[in-house]
Protein backbone atom coordinates (compact mmCIF):
# COMPACT_ATOMS: atom_id res chain seq x y z
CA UNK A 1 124.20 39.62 111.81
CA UNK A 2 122.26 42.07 109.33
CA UNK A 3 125.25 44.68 108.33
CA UNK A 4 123.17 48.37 108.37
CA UNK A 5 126.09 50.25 107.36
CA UNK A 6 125.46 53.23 104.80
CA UNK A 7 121.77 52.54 104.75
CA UNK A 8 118.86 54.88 105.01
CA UNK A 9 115.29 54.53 106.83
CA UNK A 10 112.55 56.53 107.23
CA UNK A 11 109.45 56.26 109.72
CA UNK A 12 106.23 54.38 108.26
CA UNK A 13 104.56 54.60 111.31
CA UNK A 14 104.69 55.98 114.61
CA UNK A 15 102.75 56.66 117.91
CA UNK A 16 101.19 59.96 118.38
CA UNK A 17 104.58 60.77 120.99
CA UNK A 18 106.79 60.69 118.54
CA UNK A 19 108.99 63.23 117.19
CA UNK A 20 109.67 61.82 113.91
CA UNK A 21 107.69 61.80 110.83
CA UNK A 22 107.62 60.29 107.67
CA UNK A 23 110.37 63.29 106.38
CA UNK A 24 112.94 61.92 109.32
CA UNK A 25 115.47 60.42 106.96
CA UNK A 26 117.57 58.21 109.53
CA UNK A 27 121.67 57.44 107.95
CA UNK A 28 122.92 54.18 109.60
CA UNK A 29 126.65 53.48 109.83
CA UNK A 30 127.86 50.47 111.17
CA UNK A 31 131.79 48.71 112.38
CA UNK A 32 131.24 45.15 113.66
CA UNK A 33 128.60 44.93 116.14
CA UNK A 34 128.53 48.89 116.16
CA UNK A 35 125.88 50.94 115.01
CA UNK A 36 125.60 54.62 114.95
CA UNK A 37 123.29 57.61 113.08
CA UNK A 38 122.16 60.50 112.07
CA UNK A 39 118.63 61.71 111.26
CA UNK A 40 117.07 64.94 110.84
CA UNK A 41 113.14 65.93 109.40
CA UNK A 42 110.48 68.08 110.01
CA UNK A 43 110.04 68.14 113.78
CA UNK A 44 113.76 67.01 114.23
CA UNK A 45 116.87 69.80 113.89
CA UNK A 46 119.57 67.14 114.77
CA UNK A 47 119.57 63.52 115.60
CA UNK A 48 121.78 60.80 116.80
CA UNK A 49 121.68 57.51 118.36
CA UNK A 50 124.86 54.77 119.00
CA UNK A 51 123.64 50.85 119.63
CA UNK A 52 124.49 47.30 119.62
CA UNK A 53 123.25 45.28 117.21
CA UNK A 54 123.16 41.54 118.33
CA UNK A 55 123.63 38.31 115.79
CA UNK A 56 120.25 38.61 114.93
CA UNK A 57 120.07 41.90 113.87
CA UNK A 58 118.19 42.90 117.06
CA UNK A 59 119.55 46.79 117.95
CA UNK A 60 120.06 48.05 121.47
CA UNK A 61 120.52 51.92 121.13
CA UNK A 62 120.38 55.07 123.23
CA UNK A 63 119.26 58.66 120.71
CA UNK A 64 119.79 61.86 121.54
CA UNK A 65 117.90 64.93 119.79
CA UNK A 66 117.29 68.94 119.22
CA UNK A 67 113.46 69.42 118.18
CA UNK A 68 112.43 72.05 116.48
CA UNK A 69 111.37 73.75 119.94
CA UNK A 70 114.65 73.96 120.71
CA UNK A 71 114.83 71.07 123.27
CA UNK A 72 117.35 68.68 124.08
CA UNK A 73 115.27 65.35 123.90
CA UNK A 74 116.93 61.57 125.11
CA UNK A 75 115.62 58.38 124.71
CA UNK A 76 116.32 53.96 124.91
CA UNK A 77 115.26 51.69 122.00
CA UNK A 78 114.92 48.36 120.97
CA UNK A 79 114.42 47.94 117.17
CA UNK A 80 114.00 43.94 115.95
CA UNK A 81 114.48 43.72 111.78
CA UNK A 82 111.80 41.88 109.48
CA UNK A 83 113.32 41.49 105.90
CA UNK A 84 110.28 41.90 103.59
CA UNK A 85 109.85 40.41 100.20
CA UNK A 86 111.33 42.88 98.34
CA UNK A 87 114.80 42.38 100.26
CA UNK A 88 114.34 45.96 102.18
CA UNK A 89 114.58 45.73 106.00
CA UNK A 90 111.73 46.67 108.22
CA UNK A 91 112.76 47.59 111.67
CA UNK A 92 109.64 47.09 114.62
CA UNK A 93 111.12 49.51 117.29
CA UNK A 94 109.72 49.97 121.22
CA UNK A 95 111.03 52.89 122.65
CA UNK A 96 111.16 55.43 125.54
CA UNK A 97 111.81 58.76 126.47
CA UNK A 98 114.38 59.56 129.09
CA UNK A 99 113.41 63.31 129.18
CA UNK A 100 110.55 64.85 128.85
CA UNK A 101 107.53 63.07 129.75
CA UNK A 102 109.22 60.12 129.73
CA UNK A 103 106.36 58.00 127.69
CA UNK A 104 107.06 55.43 125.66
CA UNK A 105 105.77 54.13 122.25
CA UNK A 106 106.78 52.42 118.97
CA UNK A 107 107.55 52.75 115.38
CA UNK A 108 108.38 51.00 112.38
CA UNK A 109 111.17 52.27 110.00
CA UNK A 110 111.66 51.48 106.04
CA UNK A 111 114.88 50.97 104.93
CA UNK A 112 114.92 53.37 101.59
């Protein structure tokens, strides 16, 4: 199981739906199979998400947010990690909004 505790990730990409941006600066912490965060950046007051991360590293999580419009936004994910050369994680994510418009979309994150 990849341990995500105390690291930091950032969007590198992201479908046009998407609240985040490459300034959403996503803090993982992690106990066992665990996983919780904050984030916050540009289009994004206040984030946070809780998951499960299986023994491949594969995350099940639910987010919760405050945009800067002032709405309370909700949303599922599944992120699946890629470890790239240099040792940093990649995380390939397919999500969906539970609010909203309820669209759906994906992203991939940098660990920083």
């Amino acid at each position: 199981m990849i341990n995500y505790n105390n690291k930091r990730f950032k969007p590198i990409s992201s479908s046009e739906n998407s609240e985040t941006t490459s300034d959403t600066i996503f803090v993982y912490k992690q106990k066992g199979n665990i996983l919780t965060a904050t984030y916050q950046g540009d289009h994004i007051i206040e984030g946070h998400l809780i998951g499960v991360v299986d023994n491949q590293g594969n995350i099940d999580m639910r987010y919760h947010q405050i945009n800067s419009s002032g709405e309370l936004m909700t949303g599922i994910c599944i992120s699946k990690p890629k470890i790239d050369t240099n040792g940093k994680i990649k995380l390939y994510e397919r999500w969906e909004w539970t609010s909203g418009d309820k669209s759906n979309g994906t992203s991939v994150l940098q660990e920083i």
